[in-house]
Protein backbone atom coordinates (compact mmCIF):
# COMPACT_ATOMS: atom_id res chain seq x y z
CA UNK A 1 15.66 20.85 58.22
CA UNK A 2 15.80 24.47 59.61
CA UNK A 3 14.15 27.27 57.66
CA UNK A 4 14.40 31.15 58.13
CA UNK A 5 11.00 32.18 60.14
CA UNK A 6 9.48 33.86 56.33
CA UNK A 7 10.58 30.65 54.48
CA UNK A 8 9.05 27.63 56.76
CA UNK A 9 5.70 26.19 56.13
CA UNK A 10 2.31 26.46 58.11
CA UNK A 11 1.24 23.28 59.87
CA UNK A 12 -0.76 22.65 57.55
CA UNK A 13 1.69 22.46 54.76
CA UNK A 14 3.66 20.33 57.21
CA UNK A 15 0.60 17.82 57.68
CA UNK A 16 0.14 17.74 53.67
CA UNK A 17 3.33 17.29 53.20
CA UNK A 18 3.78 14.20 55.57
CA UNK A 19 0.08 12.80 53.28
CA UNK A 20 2.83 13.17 49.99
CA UNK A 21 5.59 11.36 51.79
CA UNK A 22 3.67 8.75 52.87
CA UNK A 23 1.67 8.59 49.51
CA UNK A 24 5.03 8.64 47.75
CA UNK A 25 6.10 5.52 48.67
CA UNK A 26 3.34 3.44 47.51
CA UNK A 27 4.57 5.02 43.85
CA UNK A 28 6.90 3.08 41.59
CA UNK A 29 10.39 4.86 41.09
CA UNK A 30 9.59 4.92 37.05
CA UNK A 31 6.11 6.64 38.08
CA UNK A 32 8.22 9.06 40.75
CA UNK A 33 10.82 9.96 38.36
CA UNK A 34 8.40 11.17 35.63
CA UNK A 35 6.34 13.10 38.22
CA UNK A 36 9.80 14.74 39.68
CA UNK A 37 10.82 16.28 36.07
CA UNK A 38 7.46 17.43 35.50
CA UNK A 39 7.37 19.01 38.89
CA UNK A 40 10.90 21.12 38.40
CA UNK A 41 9.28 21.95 34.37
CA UNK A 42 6.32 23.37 36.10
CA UNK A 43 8.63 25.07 38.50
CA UNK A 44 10.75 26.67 35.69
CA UNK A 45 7.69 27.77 34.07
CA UNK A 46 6.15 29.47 37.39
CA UNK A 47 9.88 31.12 37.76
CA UNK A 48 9.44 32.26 34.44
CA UNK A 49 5.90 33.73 35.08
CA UNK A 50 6.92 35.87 38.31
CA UNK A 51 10.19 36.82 36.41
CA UNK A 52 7.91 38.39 33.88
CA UNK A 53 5.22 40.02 36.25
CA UNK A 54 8.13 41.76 37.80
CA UNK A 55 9.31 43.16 34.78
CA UNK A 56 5.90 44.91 33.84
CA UNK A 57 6.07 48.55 34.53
């Protein structure tokens, strides 16, 4: 997948990011599901955070 220049990941993102994939198939759906919501929650919440910081005067 393509990114914009600002938006892609450092290699070593990239090379982490391979570790998860690989990792993540050794996981049981059930396990990857529950992991998955909790990862959007925490997302929402860190959304929520900069949201706020931006608001402070």
């Amino acid at each position: 997948m393509s990114q914009p220049q600002n938006l892609s990941l450092s290699l070593e993102q990239q090379f982490n990011l391979r570790k998860y994939e690989q990792h993540a198939k050794q996981i049981p759906r059930e396990e990857l599901e529950t992991l998955f919501i909790e990862i959007i929650r925490q997302k929402m919440v860190q959304e929520n955070l900069f949201k706020k910081m931006v608001q402070i005067p």
